[in-house]
PDB file of N, CA and C in Angstrom:
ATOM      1  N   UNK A   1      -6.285 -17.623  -6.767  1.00  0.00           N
ATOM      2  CA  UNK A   1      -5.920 -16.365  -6.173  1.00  0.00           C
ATOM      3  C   UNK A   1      -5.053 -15.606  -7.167  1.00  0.00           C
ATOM      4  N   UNK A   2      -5.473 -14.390  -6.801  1.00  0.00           N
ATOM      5  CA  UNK A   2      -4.652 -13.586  -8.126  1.00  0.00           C
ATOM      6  C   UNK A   2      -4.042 -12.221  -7.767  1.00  0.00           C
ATOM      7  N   UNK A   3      -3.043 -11.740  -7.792  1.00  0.00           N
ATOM      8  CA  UNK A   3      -2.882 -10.585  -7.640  1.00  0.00           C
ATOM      9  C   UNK A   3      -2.705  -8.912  -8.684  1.00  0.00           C
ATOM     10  N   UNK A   4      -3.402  -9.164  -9.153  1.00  0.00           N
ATOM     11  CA  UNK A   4      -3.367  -8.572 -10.294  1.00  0.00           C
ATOM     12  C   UNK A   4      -4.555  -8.875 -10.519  1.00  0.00           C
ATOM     13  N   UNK A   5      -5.094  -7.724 -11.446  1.00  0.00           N
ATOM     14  CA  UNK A   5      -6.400  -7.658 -12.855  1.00  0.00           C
ATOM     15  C   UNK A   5      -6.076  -8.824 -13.747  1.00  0.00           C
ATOM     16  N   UNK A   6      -4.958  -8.391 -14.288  1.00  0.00           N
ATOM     17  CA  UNK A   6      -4.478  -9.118 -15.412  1.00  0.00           C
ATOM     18  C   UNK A   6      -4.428 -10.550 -14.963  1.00  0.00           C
ATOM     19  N   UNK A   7      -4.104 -11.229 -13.443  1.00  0.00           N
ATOM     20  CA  UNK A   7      -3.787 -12.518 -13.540  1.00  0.00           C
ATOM     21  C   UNK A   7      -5.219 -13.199 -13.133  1.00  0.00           C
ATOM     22  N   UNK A   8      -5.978 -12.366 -12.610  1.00  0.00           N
ATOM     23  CA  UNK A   8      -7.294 -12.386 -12.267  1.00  0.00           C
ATOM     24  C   UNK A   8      -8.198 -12.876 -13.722  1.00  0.00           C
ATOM     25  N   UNK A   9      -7.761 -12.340 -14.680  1.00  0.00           N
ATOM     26  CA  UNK A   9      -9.147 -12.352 -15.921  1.00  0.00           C
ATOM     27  C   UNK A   9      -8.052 -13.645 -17.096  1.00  0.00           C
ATOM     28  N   UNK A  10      -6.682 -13.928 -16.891  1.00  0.00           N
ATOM     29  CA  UNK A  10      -5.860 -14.822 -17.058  1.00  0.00           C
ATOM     30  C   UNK A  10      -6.950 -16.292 -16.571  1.00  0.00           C
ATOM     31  N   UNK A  11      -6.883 -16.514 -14.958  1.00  0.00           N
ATOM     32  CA  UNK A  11      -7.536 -17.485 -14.427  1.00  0.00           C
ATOM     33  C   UNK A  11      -8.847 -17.452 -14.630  1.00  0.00           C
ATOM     34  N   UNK A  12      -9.842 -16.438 -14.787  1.00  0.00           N
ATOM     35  CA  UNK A  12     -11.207 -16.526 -15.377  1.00  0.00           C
ATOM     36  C   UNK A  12     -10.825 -17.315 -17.408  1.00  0.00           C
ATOM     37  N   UNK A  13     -10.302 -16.683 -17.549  1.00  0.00           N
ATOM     38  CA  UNK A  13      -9.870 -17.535 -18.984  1.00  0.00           C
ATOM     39  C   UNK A  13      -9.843 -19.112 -18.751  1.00  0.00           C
ATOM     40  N   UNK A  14      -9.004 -19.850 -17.932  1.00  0.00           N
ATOM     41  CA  UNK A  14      -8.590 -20.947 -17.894  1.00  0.00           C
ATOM     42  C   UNK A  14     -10.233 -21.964 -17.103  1.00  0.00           C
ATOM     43  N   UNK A  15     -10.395 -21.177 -16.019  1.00  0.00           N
ATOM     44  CA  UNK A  15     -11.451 -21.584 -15.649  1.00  0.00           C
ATOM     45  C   UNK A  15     -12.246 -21.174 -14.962  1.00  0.00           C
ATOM     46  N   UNK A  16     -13.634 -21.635 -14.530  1.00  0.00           N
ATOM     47  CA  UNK A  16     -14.974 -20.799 -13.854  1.00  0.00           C
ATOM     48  C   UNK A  16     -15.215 -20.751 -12.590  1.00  0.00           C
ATOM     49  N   UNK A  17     -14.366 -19.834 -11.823  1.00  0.00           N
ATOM     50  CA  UNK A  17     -14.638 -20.502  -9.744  1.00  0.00           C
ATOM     51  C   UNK A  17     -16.060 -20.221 -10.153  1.00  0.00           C
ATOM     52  N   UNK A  18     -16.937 -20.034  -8.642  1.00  0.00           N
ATOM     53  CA  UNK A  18     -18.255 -19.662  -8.319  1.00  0.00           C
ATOM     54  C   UNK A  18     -18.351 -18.662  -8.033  1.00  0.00           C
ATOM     55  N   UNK A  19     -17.744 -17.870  -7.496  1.00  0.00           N
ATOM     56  CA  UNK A  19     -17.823 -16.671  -7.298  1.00  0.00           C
ATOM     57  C   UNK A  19     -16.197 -15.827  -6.839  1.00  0.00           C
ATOM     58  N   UNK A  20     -16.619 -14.614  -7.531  1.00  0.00           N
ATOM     59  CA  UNK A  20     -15.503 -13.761  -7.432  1.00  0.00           C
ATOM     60  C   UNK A  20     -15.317 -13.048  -5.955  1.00  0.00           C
ATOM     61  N   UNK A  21     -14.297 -13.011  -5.161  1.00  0.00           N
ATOM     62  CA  UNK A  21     -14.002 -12.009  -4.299  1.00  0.00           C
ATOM     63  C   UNK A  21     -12.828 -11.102  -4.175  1.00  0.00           C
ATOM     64  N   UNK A  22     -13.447  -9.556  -4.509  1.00  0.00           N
ATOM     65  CA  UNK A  22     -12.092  -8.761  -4.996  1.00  0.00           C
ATOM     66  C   UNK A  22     -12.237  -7.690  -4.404  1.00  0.00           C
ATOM     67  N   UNK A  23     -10.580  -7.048  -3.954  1.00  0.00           N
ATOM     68  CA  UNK A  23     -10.158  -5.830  -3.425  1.00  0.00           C
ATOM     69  C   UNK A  23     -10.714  -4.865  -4.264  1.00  0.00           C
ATOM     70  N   UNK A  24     -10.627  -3.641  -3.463  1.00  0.00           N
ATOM     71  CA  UNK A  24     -10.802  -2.787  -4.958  1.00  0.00           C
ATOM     72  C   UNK A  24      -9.410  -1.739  -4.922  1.00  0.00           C
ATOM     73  N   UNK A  25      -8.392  -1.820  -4.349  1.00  0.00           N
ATOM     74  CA  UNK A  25      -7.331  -1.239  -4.196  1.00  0.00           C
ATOM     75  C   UNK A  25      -6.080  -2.702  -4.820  1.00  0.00           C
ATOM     76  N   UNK A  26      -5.574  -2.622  -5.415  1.00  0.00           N
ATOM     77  CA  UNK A  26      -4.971  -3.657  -6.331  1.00  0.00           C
ATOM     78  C   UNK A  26      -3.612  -2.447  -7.389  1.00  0.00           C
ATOM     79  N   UNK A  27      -2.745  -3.528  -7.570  1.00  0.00           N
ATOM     80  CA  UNK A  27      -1.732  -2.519  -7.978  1.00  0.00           C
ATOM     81  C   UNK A  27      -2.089  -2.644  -9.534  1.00  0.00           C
ATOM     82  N   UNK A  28      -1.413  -1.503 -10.167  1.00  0.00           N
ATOM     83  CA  UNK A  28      -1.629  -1.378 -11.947  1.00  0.00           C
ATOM     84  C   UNK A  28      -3.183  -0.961 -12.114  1.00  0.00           C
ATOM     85  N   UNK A  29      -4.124  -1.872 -12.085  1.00  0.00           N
ATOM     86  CA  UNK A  29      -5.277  -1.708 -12.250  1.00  0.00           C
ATOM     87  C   UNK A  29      -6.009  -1.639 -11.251  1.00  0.00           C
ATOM     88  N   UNK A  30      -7.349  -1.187 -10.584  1.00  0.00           N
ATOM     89  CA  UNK A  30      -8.395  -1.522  -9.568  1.00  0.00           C
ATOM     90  C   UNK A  30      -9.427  -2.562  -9.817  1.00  0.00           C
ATOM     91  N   UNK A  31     -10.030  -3.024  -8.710  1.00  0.00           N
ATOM     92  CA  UNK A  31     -10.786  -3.884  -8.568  1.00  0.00           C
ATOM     93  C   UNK A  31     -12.339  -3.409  -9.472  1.00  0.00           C
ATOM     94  N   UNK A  32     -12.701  -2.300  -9.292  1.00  0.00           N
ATOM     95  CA  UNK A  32     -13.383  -1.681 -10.634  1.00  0.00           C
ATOM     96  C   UNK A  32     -12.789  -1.960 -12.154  1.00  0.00           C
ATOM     97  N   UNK A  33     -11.626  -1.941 -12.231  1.00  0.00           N
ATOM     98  CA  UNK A  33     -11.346  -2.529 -13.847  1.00  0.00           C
ATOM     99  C   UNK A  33     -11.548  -3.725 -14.327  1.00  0.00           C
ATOM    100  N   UNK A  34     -11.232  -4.471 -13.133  1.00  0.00           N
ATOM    101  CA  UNK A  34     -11.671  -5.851 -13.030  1.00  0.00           C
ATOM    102  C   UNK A  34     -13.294  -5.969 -13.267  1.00  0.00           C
ATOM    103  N   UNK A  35     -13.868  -5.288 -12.495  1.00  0.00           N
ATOM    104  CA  UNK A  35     -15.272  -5.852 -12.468  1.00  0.00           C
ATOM    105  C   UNK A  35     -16.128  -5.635 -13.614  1.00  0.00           C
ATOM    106  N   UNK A  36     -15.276  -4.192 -14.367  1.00  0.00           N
ATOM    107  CA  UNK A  36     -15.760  -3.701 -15.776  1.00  0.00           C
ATOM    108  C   UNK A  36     -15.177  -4.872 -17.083  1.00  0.00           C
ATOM    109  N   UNK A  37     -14.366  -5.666 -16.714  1.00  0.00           N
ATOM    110  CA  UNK A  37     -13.847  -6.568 -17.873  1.00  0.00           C
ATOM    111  C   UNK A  37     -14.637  -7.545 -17.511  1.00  0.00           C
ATOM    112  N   UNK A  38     -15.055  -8.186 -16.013  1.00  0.00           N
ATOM    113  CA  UNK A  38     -15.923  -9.460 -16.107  1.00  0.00           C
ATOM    114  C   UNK A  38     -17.188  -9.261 -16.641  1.00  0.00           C
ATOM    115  N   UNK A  39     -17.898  -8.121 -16.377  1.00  0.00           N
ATOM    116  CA  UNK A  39     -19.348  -7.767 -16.688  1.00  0.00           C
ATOM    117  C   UNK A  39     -19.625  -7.924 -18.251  1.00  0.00           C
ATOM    118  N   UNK A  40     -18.389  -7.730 -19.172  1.00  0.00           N
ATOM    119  CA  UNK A  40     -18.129  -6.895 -20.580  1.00  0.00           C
ATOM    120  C   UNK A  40     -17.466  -8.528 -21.154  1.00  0.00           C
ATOM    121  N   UNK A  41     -17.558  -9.134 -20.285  1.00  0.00           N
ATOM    122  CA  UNK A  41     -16.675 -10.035 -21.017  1.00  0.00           C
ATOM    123  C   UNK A  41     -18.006 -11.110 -22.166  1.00  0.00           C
ATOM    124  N   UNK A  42     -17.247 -11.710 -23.063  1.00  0.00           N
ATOM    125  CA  UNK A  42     -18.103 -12.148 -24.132  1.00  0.00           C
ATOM    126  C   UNK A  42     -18.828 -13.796 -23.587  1.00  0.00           C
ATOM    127  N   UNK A  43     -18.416 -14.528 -22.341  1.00  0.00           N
ATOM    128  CA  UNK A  43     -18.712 -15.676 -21.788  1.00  0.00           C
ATOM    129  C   UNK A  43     -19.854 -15.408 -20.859  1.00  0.00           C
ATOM    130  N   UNK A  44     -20.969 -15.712 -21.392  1.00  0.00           N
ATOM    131  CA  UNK A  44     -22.352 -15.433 -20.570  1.00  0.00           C
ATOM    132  C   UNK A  44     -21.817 -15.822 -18.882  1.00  0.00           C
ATOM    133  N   UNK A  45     -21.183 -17.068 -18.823  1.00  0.00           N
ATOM    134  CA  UNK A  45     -20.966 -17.619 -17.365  1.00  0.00           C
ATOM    135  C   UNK A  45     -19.735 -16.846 -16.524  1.00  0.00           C
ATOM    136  N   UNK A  46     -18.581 -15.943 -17.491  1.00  0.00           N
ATOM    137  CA  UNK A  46     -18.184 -14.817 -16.696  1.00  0.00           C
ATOM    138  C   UNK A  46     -18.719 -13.590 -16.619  1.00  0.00           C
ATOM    139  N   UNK A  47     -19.243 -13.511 -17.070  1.00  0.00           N
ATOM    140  CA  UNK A  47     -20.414 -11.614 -17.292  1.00  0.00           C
ATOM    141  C   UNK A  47     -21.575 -12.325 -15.876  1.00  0.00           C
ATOM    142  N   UNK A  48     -21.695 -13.578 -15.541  1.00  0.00           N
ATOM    143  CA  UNK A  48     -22.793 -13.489 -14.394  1.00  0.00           C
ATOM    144  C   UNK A  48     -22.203 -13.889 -13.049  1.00  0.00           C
ATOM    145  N   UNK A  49     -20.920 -14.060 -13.312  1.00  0.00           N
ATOM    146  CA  UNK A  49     -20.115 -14.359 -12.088  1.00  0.00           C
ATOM    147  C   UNK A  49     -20.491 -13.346 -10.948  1.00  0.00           C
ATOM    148  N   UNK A  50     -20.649 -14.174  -9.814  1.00  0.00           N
ATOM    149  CA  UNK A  50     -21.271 -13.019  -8.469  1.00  0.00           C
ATOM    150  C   UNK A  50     -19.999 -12.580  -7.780  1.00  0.00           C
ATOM    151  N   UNK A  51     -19.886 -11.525  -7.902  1.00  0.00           N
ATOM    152  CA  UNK A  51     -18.816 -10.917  -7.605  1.00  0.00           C
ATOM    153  C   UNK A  51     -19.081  -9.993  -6.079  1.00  0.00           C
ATOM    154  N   UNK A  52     -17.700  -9.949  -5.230  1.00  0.00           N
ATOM    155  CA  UNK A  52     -18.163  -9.525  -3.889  1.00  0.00           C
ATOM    156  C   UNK A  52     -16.844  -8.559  -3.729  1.00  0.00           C
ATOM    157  N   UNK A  53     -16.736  -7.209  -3.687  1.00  0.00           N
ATOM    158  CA  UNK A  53     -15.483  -6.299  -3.517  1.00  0.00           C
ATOM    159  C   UNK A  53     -15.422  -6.523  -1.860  1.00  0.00           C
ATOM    160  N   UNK A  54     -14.698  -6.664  -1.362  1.00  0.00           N
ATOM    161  CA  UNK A  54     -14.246  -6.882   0.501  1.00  0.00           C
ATOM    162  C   UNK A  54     -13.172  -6.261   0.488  1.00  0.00           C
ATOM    163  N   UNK A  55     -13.000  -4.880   0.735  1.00  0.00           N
ATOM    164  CA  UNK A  55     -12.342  -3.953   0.681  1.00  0.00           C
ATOM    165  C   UNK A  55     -12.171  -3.218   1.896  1.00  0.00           C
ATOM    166  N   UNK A  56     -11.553  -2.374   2.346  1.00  0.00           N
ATOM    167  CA  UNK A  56     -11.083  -1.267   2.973  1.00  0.00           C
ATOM    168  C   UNK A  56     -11.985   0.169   2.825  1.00  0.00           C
ATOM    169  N   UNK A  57     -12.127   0.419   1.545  1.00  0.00           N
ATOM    170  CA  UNK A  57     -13.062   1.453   1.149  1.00  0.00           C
ATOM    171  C   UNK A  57     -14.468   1.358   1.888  1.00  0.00           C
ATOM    172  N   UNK A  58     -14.852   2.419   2.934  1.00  0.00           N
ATOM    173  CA  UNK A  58     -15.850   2.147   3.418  1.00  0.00           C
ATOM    174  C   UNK A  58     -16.744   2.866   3.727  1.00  0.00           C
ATOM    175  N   UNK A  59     -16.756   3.946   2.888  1.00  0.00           N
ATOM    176  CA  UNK A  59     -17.920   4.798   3.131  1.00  0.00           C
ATOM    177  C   UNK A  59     -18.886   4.284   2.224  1.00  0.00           C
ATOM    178  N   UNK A  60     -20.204   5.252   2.607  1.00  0.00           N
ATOM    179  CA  UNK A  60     -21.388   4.462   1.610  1.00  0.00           C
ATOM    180  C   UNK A  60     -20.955   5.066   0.412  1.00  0.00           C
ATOM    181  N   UNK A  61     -20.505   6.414  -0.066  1.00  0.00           N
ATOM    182  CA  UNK A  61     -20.018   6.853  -1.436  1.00  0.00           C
ATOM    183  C   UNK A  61     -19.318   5.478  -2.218  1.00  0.00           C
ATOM    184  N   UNK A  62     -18.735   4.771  -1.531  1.00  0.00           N
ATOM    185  CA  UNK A  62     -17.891   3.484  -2.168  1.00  0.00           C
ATOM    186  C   UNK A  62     -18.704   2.202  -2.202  1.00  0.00           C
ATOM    187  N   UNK A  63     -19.493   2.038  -1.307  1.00  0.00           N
ATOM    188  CA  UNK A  63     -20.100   0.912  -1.170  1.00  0.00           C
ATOM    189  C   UNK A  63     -21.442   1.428  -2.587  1.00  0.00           C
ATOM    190  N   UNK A  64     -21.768   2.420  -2.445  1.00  0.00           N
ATOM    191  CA  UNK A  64     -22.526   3.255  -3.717  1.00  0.00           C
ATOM    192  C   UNK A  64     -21.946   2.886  -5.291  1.00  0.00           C
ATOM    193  N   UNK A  65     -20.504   2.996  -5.418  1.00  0.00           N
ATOM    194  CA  UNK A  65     -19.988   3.254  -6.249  1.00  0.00           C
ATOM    195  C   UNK A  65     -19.403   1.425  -6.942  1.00  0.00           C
ATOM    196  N   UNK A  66     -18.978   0.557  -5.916  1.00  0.00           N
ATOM    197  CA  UNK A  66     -18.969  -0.536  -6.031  1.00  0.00           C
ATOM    198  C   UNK A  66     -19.902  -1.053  -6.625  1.00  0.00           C
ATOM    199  N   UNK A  67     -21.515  -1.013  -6.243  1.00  0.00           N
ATOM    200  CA  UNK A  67     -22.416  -1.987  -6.146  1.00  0.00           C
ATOM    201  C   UNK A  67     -22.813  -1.153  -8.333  1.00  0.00           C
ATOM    202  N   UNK A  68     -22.643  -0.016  -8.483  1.00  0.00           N
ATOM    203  CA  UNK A  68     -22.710   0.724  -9.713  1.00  0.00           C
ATOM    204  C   UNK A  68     -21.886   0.276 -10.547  1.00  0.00           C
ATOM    205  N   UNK A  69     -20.600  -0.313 -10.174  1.00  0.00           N
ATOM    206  CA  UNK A  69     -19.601  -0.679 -11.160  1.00  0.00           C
ATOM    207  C   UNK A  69     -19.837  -1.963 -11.530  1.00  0.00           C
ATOM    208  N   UNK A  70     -21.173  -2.634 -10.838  1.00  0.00           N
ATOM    209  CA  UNK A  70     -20.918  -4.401 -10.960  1.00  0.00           C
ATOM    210  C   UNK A  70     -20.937  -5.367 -10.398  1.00  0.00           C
ATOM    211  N   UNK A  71     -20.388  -4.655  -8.756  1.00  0.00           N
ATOM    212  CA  UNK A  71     -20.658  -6.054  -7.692  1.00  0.00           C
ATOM    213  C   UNK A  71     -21.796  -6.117  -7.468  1.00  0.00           C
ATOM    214  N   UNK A  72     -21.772  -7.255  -6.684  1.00  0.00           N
ATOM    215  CA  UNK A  72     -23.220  -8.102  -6.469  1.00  0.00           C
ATOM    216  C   UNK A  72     -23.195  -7.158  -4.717  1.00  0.00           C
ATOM    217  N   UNK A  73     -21.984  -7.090  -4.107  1.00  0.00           N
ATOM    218  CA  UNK A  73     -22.433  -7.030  -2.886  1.00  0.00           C
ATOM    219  C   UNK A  73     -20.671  -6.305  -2.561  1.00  0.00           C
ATOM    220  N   UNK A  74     -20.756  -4.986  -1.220  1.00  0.00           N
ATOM    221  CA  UNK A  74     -19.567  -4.361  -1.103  1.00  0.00           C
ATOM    222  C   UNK A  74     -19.407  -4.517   0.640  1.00  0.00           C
ATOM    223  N   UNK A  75     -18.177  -5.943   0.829  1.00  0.00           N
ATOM    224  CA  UNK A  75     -18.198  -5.626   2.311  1.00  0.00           C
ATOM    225  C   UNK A  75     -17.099  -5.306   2.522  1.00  0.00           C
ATOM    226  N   UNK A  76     -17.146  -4.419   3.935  1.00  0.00           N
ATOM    227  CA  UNK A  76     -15.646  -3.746   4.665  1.00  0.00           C
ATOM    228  C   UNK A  76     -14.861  -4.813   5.114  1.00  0.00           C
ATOM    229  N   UNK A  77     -13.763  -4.790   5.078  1.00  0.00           N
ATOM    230  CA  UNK A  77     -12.694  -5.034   6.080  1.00  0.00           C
ATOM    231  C   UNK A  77     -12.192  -4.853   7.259  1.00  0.00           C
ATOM    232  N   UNK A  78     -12.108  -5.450   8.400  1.00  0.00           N
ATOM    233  CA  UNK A  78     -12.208  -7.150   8.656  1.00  0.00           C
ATOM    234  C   UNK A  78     -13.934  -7.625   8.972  1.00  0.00           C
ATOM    235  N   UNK A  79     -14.036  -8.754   8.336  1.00  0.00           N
ATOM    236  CA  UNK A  79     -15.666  -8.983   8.615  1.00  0.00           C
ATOM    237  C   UNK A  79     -15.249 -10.164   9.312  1.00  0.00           C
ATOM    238  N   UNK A  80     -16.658 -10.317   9.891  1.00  0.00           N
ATOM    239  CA  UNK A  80     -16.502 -11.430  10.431  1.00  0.00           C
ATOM    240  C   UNK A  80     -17.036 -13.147  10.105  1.00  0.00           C
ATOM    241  N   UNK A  81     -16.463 -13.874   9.776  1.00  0.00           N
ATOM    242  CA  UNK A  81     -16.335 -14.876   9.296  1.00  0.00           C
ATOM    243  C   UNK A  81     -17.676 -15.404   8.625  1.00  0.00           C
ATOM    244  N   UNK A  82     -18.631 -15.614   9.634  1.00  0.00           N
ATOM    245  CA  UNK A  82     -19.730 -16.365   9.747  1.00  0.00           C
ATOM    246  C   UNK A  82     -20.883 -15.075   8.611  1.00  0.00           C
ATOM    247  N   UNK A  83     -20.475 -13.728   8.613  1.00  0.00           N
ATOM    248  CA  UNK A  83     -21.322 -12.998   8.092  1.00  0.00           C
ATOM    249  C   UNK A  83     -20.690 -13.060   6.193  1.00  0.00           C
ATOM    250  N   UNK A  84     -19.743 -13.687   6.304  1.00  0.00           N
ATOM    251  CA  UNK A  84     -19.068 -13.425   5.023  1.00  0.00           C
ATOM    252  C   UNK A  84     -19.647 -14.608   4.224  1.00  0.00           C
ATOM    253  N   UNK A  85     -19.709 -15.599   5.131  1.00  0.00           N
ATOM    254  CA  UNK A  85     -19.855 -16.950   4.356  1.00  0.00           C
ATOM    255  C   UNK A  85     -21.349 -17.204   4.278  1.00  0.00           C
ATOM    256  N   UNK A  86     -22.399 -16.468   4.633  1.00  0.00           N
ATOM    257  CA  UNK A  86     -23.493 -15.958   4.500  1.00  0.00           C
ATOM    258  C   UNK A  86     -23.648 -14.962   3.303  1.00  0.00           C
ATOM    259  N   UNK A  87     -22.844 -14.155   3.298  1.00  0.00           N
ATOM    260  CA  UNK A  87     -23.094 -13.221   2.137  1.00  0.00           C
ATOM    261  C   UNK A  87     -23.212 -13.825   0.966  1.00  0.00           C
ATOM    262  N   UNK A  88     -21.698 -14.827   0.712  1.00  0.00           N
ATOM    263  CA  UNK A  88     -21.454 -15.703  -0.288  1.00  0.00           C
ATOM    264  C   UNK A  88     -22.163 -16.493  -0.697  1.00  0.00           C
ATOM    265  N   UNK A  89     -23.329 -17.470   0.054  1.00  0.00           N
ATOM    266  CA  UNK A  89     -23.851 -18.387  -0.208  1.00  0.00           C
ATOM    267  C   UNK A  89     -25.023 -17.212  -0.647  1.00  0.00           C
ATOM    268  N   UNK A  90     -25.798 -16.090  -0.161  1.00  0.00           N
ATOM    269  CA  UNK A  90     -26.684 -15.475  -0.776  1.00  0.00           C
ATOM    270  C   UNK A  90     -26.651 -15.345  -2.269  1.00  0.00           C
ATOM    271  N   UNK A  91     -25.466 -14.606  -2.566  1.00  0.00           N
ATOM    272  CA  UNK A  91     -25.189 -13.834  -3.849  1.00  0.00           C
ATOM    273  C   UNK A  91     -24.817 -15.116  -5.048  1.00  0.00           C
ATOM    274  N   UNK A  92     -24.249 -16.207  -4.263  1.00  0.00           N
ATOM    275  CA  UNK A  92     -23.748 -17.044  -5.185  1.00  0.00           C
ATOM    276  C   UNK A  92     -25.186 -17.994  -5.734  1.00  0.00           C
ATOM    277  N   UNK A  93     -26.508 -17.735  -4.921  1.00  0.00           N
ATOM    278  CA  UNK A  93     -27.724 -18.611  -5.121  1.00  0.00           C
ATOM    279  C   UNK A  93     -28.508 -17.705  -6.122  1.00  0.00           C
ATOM    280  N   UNK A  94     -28.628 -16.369  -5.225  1.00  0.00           N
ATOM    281  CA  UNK A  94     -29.162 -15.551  -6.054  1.00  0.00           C
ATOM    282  C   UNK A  94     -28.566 -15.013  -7.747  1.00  0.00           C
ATOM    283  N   UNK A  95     -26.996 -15.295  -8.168  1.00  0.00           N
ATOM    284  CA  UNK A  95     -26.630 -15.118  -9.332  1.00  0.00           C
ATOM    285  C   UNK A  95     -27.113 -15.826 -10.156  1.00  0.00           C
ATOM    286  N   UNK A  96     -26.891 -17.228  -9.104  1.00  0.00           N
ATOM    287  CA  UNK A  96     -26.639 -18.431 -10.307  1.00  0.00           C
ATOM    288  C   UNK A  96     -28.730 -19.193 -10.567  1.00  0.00           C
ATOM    289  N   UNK A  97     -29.525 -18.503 -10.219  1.00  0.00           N
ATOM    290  CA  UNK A  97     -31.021 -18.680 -10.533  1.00  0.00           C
ATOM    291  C   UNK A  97     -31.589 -17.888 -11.662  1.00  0.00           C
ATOM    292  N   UNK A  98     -30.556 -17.193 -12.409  1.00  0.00           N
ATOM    293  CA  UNK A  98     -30.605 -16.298 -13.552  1.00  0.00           C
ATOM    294  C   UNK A  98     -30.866 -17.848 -14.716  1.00  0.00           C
TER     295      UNK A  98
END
């Protein structure tokens, strides 16, 4: 867990979760800066990390603008449990068959 960009791409340094899940409202930097450093990054296995913004931002302009910057997938806030852990297992099957 990270609060920050910076401590976020810190722990992608050290090591590889399975998949990313990120705000896109975050202090210093946004969850878009983030997603532009994992995509850009030089480690084939962080540039394919499946990344999921679960945010607040919820119009389709954002869910538009999310899925353009990088995520795999843009859900609102509060979801409900069983649909989240569904999403995850999608995106995390469908990344990792690359």
């Amino acid at each position: 867990m990270a609060a920050t960009v910076a401590e976020a791409i810190e722990i992608l340094a050290q090591s590889q979760p399975d998949i990313l899940v990120s705000d896109i409202g975050m202090p210093i930097e946004d969850g878009y800066s983030l997603i532009h450093k994992i995509r850009a990054s030089e480690s084939g296995t962080t540039k394919r990390l499946p990344a999921v913004a679960l945010t607040a931002y919820a119009s389709e302009t954002d869910r538009t603008m999310a899925l353009a910057e990088g995520y795999d997938e843009h859900l609102i806030k509060p979801i409900e449990p069983a649909l989240f852990a569904a999403v995850l297992a999608k995106i995390s099957l469908s990344r990792n068959s690359f």
